[in-house]
Protein backbone atom coordinates (compact mmCIF):
# COMPACT_ATOMS: atom_id res chain seq x y z
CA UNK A 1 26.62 -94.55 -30.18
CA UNK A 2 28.16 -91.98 -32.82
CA UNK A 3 26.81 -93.75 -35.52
CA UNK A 4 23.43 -92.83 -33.81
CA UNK A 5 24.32 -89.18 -33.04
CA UNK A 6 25.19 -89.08 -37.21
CA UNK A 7 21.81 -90.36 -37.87
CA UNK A 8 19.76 -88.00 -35.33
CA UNK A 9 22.15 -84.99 -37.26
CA UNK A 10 21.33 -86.02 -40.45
CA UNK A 11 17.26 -86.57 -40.06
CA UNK A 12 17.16 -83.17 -38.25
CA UNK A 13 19.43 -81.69 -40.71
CA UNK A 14 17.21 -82.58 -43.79
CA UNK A 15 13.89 -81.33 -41.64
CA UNK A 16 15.25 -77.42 -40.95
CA UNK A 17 15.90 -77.66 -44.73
CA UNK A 18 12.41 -78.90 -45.63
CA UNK A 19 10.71 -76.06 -43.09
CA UNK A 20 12.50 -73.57 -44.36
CA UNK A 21 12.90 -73.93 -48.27
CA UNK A 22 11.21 -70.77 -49.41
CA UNK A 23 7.89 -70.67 -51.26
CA UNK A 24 7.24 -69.57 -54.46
CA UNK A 25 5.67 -66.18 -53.36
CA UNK A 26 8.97 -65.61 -51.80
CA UNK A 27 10.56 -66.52 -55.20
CA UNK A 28 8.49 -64.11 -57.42
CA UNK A 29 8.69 -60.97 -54.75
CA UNK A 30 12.91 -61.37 -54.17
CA UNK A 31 12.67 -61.48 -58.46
CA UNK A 32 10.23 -58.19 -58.71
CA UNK A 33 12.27 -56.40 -55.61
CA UNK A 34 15.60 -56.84 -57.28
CA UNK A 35 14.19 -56.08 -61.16
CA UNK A 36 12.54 -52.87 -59.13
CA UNK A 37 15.69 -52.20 -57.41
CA UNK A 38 17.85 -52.33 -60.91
CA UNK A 39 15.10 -50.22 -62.71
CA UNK A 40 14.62 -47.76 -60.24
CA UNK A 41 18.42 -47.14 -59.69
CA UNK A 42 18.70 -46.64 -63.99
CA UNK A 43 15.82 -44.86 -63.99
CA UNK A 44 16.75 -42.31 -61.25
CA UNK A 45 20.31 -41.90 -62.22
CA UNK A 46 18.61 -41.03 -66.08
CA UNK A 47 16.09 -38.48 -64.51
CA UNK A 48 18.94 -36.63 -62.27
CA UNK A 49 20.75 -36.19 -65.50
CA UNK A 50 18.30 -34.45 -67.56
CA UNK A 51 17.52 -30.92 -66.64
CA UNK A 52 14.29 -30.37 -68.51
CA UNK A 53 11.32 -31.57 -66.08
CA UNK A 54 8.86 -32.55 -68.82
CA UNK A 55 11.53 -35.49 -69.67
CA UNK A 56 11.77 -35.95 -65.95
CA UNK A 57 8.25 -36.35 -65.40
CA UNK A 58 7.85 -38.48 -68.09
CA UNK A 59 10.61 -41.14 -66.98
CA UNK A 60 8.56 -40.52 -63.32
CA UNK A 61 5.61 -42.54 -64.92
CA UNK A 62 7.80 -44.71 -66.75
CA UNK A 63 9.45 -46.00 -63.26
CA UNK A 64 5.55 -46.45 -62.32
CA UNK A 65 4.36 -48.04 -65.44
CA UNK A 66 7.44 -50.23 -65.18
CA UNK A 67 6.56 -51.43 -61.72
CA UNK A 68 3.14 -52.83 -62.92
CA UNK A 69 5.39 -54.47 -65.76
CA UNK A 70 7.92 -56.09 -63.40
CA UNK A 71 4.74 -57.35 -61.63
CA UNK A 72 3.51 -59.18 -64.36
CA UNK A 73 6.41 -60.25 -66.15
CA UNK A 74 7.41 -61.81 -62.89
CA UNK A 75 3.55 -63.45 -62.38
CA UNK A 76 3.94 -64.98 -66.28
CA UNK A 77 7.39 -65.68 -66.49
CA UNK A 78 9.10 -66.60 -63.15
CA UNK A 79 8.46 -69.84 -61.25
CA UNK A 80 10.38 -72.27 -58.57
CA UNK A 81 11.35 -75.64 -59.37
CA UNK A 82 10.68 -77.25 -55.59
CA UNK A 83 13.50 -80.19 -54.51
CA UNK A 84 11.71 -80.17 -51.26
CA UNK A 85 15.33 -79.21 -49.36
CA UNK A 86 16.22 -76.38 -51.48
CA UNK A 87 14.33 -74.69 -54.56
CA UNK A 88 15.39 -72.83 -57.67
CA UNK A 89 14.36 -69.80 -58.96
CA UNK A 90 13.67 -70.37 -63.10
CA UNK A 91 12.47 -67.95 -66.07
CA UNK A 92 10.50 -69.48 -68.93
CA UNK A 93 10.97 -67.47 -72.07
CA UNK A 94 9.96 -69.06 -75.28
CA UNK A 95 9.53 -72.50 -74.09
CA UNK A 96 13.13 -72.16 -72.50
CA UNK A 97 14.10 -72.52 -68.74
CA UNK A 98 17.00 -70.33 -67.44
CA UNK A 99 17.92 -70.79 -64.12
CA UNK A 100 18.09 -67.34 -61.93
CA UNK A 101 18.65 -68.10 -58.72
CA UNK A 102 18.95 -70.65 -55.72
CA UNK A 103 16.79 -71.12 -52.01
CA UNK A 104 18.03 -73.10 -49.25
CA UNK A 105 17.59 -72.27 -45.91
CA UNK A 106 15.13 -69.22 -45.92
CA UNK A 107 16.89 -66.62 -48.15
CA UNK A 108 16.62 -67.04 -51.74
CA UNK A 109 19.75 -66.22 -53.94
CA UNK A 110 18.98 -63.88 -57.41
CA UNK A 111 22.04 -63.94 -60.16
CA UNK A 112 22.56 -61.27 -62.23
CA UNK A 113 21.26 -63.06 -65.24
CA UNK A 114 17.93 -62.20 -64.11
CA UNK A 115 18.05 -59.22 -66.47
CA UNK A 116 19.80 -60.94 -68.99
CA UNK A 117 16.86 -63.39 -69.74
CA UNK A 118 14.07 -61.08 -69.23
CA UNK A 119 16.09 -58.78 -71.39
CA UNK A 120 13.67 -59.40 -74.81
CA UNK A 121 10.59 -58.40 -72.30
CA UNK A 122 12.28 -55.39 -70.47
CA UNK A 123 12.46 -52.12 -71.76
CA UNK A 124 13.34 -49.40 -69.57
């Protein structure tokens, strides 16, 4: 009887992790929310240090010209590798996957390398 309670576990252990691996729109907006979320916190610690507001305005558009950059950087470059019970988050940058982050379970797990291989494409 155990043996059949380990089996039961096991087949409706492996189907929560199929229902809820993320997709890969939830990929590419946890990517562009934490690439916002860095830029905007640089960016906004850069204009409260500068007291002249023609610089401040200026990094103003940059945080909203870099939002439509994160957008498509992420669109171009980021993708999820599906395993069917858990996915990974991967960057292609010249012909090179990096591995970013990790889903399992519903929630999708960004590294802080994320910056470090779009760093040749970033610029803010």
């Amino acid at each position: 009887m155990k043996k059949k309670n380990y089996i039961l576990f096991s087949f409706l252990l492996i189907a929560v992790l199929i229902f809820t691996n993320p997709s890969e729109e939830n990929h590419l907006q946890t990517v562009k929310l934490k690439l916002k979320m860095s830029m905007n916190k640089k960016m906004s610690s850069d204009i409260n240090s500068t007291n002249n507001s023609f610089n401040s305005i200026g990094k103003g558009l940059g945080m909203i010209l870099g939002d439509a950059l994160i957008d498509r950087l992420t669109e171009n470059f980021v993708f999820r590798q599906n395993f069917v019970i858990f996915s990974l988050t991967k960057v292609n940058f010249k012909g090179e996957d990096k591995i970013i982050g990790f889903g399992i379970l519903g929630n999708i797990f960004i590294t802080d390398r994320i910056e470090e291989a779009l760093k040749p494409n970033l610029k803010y």
